[in-house]
N, C-alpha and C. Protein backbone atom coordinates (compact mmCIF):
# COMPACT_ATOMS: atom_id res chain seq x y z
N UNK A 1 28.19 -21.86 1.81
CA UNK A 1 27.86 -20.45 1.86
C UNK A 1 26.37 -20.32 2.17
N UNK A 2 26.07 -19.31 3.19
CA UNK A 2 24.60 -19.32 3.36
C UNK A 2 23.82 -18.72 2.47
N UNK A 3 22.88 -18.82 2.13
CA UNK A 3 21.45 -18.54 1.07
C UNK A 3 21.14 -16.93 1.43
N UNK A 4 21.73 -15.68 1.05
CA UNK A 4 20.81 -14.57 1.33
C UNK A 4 19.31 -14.20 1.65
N UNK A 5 18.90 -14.40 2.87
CA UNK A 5 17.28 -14.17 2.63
C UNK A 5 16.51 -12.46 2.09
N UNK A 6 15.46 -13.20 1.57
CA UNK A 6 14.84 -11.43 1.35
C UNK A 6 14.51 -10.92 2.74
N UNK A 7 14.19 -9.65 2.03
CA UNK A 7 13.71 -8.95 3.50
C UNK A 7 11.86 -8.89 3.03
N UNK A 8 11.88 -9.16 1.42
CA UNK A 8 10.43 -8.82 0.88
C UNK A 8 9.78 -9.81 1.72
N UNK A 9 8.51 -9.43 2.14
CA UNK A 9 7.73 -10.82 2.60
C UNK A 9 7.25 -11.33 1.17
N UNK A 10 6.47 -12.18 1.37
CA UNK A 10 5.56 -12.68 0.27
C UNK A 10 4.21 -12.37 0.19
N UNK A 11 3.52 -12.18 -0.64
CA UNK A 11 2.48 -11.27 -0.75
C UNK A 11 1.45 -12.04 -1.48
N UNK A 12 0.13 -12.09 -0.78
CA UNK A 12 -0.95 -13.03 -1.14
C UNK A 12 -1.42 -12.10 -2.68
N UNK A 13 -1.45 -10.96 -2.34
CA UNK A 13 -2.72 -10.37 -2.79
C UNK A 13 -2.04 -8.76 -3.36
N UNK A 14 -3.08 -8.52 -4.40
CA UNK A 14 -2.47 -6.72 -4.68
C UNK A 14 -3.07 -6.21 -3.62
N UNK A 15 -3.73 -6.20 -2.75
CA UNK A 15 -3.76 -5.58 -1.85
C UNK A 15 -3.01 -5.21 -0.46
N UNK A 16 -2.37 -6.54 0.00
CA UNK A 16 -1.53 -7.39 0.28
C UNK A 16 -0.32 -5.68 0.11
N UNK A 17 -0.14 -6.44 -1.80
CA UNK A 17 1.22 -5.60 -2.16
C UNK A 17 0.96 -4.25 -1.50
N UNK A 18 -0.05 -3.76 -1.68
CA UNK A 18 -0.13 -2.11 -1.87
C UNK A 18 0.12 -1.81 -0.30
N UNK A 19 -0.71 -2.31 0.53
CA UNK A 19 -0.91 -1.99 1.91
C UNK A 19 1.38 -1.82 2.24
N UNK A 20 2.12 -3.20 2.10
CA UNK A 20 3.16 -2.91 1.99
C UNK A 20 4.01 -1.73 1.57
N UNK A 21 3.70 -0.99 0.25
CA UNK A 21 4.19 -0.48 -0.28
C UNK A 21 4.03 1.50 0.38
N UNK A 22 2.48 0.71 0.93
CA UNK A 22 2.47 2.45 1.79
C UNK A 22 3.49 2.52 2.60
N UNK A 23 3.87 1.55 3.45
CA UNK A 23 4.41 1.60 4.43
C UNK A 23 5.67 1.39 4.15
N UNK A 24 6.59 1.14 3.22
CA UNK A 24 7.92 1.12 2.88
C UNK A 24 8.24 1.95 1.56
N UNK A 25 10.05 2.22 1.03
CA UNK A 25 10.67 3.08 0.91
C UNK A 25 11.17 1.57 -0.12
N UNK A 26 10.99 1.78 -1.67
CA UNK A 26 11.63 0.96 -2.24
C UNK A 26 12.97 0.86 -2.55
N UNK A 27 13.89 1.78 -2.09
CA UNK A 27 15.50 1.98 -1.94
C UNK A 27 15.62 1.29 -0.84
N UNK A 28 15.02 0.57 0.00
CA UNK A 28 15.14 -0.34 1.51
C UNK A 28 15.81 -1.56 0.87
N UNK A 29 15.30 -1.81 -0.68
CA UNK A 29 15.22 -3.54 -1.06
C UNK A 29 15.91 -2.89 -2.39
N UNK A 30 16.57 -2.01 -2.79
CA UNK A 30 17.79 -1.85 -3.79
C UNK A 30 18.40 -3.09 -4.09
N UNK A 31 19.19 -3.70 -2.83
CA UNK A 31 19.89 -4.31 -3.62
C UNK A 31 19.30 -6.10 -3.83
N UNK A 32 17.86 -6.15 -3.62
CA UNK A 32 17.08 -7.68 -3.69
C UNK A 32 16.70 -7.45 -5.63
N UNK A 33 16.83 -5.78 -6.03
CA UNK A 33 16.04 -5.48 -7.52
C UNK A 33 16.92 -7.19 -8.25
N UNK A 34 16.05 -7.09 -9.23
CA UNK A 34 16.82 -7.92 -10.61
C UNK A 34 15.84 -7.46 -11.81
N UNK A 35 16.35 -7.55 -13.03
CA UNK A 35 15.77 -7.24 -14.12
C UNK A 35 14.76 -8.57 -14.60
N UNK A 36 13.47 -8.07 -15.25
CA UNK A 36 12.14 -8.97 -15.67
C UNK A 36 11.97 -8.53 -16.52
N UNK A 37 11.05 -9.38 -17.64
CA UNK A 37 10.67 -9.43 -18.77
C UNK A 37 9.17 -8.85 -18.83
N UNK A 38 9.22 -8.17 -19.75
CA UNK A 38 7.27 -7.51 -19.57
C UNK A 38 6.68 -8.20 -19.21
N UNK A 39 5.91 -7.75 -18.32
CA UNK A 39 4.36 -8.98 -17.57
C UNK A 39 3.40 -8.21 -17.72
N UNK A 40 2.32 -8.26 -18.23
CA UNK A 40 1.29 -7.87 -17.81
C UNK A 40 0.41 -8.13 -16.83
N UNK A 41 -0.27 -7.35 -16.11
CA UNK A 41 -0.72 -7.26 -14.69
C UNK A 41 -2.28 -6.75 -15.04
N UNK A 42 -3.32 -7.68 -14.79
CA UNK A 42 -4.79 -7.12 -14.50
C UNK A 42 -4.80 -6.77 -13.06
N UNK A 43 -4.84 -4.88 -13.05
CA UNK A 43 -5.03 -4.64 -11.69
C UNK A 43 -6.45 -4.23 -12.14
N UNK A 44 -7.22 -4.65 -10.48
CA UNK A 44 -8.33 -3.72 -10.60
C UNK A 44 -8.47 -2.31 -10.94
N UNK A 45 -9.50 -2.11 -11.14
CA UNK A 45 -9.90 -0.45 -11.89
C UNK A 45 -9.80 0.21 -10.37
N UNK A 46 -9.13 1.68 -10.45
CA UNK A 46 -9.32 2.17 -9.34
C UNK A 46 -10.35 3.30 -9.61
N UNK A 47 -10.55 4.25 -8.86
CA UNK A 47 -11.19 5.71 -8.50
C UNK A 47 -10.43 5.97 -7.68
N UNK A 48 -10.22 7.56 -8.03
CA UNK A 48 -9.09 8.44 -7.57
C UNK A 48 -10.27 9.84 -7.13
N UNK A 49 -10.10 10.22 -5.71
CA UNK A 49 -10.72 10.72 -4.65
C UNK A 49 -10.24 12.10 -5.00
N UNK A 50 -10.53 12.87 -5.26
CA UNK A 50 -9.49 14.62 -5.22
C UNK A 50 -9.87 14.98 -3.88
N UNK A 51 -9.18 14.80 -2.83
CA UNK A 51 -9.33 15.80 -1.56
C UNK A 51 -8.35 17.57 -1.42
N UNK A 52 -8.62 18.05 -0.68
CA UNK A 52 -7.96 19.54 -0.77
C UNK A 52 -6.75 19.05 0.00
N UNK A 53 -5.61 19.99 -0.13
CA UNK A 53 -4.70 20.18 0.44
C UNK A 53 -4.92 19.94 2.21
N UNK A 54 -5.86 20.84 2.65
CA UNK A 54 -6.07 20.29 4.16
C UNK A 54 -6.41 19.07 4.03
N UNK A 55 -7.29 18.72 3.45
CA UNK A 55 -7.79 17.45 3.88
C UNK A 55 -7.13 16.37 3.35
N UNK A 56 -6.08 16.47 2.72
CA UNK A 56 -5.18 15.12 2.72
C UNK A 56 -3.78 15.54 4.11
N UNK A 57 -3.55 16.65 4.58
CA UNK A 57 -2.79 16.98 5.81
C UNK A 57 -3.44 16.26 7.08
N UNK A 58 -4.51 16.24 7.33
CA UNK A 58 -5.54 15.99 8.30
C UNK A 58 -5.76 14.47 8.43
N UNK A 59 -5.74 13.98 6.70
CA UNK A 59 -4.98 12.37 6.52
C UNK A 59 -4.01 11.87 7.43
N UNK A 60 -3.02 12.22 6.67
CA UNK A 60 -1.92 11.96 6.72
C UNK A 60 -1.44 11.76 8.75
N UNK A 61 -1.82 12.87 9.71
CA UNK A 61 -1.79 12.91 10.24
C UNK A 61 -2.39 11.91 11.38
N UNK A 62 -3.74 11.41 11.19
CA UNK A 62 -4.48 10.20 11.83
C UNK A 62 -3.62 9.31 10.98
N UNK A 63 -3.82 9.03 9.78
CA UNK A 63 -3.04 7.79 8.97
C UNK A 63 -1.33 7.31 9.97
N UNK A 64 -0.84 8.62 10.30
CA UNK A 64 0.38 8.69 11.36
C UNK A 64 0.69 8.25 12.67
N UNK A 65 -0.67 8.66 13.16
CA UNK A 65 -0.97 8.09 14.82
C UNK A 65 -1.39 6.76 14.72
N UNK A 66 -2.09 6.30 13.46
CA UNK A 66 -2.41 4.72 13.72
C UNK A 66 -1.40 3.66 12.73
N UNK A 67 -0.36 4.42 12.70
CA UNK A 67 0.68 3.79 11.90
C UNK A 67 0.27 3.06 10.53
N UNK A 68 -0.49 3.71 9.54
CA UNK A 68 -0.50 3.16 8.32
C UNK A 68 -0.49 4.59 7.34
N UNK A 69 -0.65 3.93 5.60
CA UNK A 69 -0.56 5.13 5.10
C UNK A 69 -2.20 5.70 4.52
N UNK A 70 -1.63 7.00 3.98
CA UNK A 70 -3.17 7.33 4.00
C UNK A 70 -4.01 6.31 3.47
N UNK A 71 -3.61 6.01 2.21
CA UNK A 71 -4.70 5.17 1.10
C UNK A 71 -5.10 4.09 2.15
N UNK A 72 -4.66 3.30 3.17
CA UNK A 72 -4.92 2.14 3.81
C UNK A 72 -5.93 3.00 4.46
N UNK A 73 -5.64 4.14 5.23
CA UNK A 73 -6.83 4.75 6.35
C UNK A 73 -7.97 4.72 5.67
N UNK A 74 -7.63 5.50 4.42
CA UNK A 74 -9.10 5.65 3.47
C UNK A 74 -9.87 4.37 3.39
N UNK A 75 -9.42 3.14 2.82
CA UNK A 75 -9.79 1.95 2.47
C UNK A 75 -10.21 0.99 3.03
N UNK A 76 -9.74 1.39 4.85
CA UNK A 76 -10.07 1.09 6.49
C UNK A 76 -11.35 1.87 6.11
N UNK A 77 -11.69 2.95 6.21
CA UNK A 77 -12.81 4.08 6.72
C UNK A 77 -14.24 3.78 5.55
N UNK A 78 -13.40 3.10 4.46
CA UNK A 78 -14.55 3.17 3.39
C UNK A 78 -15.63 1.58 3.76
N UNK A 79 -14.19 0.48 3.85
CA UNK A 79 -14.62 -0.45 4.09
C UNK A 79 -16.00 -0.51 5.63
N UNK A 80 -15.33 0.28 6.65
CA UNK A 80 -16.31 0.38 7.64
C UNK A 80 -17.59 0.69 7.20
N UNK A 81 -17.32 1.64 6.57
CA UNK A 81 -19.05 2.69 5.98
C UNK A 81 -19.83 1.21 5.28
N UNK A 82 -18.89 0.72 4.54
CA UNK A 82 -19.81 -0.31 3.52
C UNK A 82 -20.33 -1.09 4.49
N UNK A 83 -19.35 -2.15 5.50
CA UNK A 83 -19.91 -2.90 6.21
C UNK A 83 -21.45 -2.39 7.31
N UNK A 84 -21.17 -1.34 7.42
CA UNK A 84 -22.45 -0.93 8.56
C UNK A 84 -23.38 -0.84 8.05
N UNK A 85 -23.20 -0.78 6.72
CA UNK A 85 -24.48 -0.78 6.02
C UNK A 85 -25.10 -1.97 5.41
N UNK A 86 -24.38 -3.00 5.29
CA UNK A 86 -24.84 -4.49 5.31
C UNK A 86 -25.46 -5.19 6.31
């Protein structure tokens, strides 16, 4: 009998994970779920941005044309700013 493969890739990094997770629909991999035992997870500390209603529409929309999700555009756009300034 053949071995079911995932469809999950494998994932270096939480960043890795997250960038994935913009971009997919976790009912895609329903039936890969199985039940786990509490883990605890050191994620990094985040900061959470409040933009207005337009301005997460205005997101969303470039985030659309360059095929990723917003948080990746943001994290693309932030990373640039930092680097130009190094």
């Amino acid at each position: 009998m053949k071995e079911k493969r995932s469809k999950l890739p494998e994932i270096q990094s939480l960043e890795e994970l997250a960038d994935f997770w913009d971009e997919h629909q976790l009912t895609d991999f329903y039936e890969e779920f199985v039940e786990v035992p509490d883990v605890n997870v050191n994620i990094e500390g985040r900061t959470y941005v409040h933009v207005t209603t337009k301005m997460y529409e205005a997101l969303s929309q470039i985030a659309e044309k360059k095929g990723v999700g917003v948080e990746q555009l943001i994290r693309l756009w932030v990373e640039e700013k930092i680097a130009e300034r190094n």
